[in-house]
N, C-alpha and C. Protein backbone atom coordinates (compact mmCIF):
# COMPACT_ATOMS: atom_id res chain seq x y z
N UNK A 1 6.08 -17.02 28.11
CA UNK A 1 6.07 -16.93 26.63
C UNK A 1 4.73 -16.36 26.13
N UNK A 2 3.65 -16.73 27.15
CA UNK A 2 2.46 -16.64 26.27
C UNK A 2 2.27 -14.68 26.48
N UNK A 3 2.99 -14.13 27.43
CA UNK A 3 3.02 -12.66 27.69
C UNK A 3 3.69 -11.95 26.36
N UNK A 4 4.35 -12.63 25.63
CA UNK A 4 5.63 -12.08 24.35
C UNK A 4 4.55 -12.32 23.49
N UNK A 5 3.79 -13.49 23.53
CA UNK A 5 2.90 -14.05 21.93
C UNK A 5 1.83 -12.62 22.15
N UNK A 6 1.50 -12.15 23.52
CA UNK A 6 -0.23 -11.15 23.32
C UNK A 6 1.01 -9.74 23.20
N UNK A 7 1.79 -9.61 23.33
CA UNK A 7 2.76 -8.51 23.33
C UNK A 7 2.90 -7.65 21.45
N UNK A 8 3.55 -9.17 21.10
CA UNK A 8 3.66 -9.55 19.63
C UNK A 8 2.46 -9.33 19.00
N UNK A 9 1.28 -9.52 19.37
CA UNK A 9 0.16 -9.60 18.26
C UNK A 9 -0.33 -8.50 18.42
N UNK A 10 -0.31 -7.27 19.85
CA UNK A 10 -0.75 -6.39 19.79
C UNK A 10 -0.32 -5.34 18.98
N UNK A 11 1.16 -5.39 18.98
CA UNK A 11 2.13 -4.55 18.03
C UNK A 11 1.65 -4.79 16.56
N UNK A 12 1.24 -5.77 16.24
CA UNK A 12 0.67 -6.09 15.08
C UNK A 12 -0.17 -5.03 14.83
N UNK A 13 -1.45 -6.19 15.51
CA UNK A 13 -2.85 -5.01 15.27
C UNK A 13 -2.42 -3.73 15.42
N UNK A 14 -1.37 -2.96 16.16
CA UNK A 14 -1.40 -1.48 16.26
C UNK A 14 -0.52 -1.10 14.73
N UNK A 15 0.02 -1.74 14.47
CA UNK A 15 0.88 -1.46 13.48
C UNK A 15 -0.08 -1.76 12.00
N UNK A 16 -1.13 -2.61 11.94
CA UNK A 16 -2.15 -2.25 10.70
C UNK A 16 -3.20 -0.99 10.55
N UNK A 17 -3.48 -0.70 12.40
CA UNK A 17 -4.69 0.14 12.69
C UNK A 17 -3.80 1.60 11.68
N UNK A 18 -2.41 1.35 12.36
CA UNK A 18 -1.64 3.08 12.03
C UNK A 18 -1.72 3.07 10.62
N UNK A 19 -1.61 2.13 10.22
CA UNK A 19 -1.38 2.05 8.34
C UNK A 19 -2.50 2.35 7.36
N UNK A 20 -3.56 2.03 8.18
CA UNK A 20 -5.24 1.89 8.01
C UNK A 20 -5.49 3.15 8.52
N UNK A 21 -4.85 3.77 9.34
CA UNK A 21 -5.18 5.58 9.64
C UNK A 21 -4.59 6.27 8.59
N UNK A 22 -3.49 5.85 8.31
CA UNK A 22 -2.72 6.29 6.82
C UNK A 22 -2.82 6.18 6.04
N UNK A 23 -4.01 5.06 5.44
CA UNK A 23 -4.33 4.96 4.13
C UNK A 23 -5.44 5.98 4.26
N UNK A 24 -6.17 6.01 5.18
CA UNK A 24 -7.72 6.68 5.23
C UNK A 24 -7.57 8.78 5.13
């Protein structure tokens, strides 16, 4: 499970960084 939770949070962070490249 704990492989899905660092899986999950990375998709995160990549998914604000892209948004944060897109706002910029």
């Amino acid at each position: 499970m704990a492989i899905i939770c660092s899986v999950r949070l990375l998709l995160l962070f990549a998914l604000l960084f892209g948004h944060g490249v897109f706002e910029l």
